[in-house]
Protein backbone atom coordinates (compact mmCIF):
# COMPACT_ATOMS: atom_id res chain seq x y z
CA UNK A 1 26.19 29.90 -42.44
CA UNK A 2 23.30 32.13 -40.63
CA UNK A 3 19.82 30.75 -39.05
CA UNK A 4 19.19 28.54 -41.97
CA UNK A 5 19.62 25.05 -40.34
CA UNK A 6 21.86 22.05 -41.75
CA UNK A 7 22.48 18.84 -40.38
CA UNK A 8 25.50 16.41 -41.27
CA UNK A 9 28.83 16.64 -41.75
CA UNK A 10 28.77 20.04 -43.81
CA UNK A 11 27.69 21.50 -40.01
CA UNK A 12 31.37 21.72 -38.96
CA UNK A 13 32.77 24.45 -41.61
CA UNK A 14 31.00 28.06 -41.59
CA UNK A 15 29.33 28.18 -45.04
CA UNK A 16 30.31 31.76 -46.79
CA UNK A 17 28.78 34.50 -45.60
CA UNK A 18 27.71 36.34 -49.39
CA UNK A 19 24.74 37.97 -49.22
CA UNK A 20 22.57 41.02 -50.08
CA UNK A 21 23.20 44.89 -49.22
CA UNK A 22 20.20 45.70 -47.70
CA UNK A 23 20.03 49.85 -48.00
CA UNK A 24 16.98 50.11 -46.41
CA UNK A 25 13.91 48.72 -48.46
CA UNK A 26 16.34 48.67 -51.14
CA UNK A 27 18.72 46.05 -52.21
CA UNK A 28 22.19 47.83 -53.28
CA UNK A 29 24.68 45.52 -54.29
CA UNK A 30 26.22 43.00 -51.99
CA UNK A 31 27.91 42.26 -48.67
CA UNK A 32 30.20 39.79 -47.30
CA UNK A 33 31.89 39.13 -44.07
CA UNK A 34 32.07 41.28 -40.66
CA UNK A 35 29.38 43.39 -43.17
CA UNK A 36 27.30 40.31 -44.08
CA UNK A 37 27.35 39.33 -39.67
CA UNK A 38 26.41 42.93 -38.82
CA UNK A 39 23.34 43.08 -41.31
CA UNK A 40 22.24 39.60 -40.02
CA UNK A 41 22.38 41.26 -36.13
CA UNK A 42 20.44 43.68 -37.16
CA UNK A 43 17.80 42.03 -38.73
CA UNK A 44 17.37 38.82 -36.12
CA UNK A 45 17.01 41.66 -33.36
CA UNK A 46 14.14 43.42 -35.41
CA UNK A 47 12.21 40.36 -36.22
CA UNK A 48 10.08 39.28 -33.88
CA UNK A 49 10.08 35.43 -33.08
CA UNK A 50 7.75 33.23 -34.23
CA UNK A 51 5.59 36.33 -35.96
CA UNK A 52 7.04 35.27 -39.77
CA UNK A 53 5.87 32.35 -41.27
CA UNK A 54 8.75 32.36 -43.34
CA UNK A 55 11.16 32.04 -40.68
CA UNK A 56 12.28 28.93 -38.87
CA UNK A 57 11.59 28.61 -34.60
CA UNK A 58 15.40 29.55 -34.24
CA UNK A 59 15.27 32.90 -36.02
CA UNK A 60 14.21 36.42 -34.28
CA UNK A 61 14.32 37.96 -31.16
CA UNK A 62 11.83 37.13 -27.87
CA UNK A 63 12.63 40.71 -26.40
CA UNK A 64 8.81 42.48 -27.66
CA UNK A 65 7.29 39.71 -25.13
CA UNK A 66 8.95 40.99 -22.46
CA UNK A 67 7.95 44.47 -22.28
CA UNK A 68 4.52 45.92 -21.45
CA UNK A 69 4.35 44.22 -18.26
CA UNK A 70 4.08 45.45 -14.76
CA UNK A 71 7.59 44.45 -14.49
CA UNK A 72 10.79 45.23 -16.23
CA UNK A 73 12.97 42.44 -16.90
CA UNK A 74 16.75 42.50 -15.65
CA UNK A 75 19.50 42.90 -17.11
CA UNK A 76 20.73 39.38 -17.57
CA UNK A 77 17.38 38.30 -18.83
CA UNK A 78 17.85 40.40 -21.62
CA UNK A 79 21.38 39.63 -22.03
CA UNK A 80 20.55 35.89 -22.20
CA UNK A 81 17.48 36.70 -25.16
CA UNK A 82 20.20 38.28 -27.11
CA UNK A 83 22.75 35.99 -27.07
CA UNK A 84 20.06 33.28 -27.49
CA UNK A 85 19.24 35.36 -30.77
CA UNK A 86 22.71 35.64 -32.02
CA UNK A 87 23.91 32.90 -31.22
CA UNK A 88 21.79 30.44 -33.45
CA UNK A 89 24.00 32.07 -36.19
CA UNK A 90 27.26 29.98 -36.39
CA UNK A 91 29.52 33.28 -37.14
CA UNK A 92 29.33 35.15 -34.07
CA UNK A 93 30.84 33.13 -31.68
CA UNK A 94 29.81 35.16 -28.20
CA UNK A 95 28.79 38.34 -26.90
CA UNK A 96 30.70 40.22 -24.86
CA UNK A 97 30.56 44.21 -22.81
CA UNK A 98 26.93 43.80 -22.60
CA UNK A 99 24.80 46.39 -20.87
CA UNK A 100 21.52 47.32 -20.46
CA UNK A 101 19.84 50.41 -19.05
CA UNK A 102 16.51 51.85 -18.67
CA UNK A 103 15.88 55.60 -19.77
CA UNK A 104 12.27 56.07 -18.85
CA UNK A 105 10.33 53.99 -21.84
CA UNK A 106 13.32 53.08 -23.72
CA UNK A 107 15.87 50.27 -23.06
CA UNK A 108 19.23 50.96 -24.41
CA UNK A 109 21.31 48.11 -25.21
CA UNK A 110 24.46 47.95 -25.98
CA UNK A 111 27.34 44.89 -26.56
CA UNK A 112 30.00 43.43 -28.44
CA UNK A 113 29.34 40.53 -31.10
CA UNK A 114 32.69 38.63 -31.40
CA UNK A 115 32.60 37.12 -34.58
CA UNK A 116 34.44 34.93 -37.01
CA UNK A 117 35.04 38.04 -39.03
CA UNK A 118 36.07 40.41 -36.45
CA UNK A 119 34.41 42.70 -33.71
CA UNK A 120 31.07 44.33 -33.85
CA UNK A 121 29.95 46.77 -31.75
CA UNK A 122 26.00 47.32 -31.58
CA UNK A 123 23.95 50.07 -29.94
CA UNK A 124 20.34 49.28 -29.82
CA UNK A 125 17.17 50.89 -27.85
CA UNK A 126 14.05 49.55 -27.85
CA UNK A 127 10.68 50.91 -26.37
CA UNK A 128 8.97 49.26 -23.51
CA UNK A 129 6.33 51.16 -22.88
């Protein structure tokens, strides 16, 4: 399915992708599919690697690390901490259209998630200052 690892033969079909509507702090039903993907983007990008004891080495995002310095990083380095991100989840299959451009203290991001399920696009800005 997602970041939750599994090792054997069950690896080579996608597990369903059921989950909980997040709404939110709120749980409000629940979500499947290109809806089920797009929640799980959004979270991995806004958890912060290795900060969660609850979460495995291959979940969250590295990005945070990168800022504050004296020196922004490019362009393809943050391309490639995205897709390393996403890409631990066996659903989206690549990321595609991705650009990234600096607006005084903000990044905006913004790229396509091909999935299993269908296209997602994603807008995302992050501060770096």
């Amino acid at each position: 399915m997602s970041v939750l690892k599994s090792y054997g033969e069950r690896d080579r079909k996608t597990a369903p992708s059921r989950t909980y509507k997040l709404s939110g702090s709120r749980i409000s039903g629940m979500a499947d599919g290109i809806e089920a993907v797009e929640q799980a983007i959004k979270l991995a990008l806004s958890t912060e690697r290795w900060r969660h004891a609850i979460y495995s080495a291959d979940y969250g995002c590295e990005l945070i690390g990168l800022f504050g310095h004296s020196q922004r990083p490019s362009e393809q380095t943050v391309r490639l901490m995205i897709e390393e991100t996403l890409l631990e989840d066996d659903r989206i299959l690549k990321i595609e259209d991705f650009t990234a451009v600096y607006s005084g203290d903000l990044l905006k991001m913004a790229f396509t998630a091909v999935t299993s399920f269908g296209n997602i696009e994603i807008e995302r800005s992050e501060s770096v200052g």
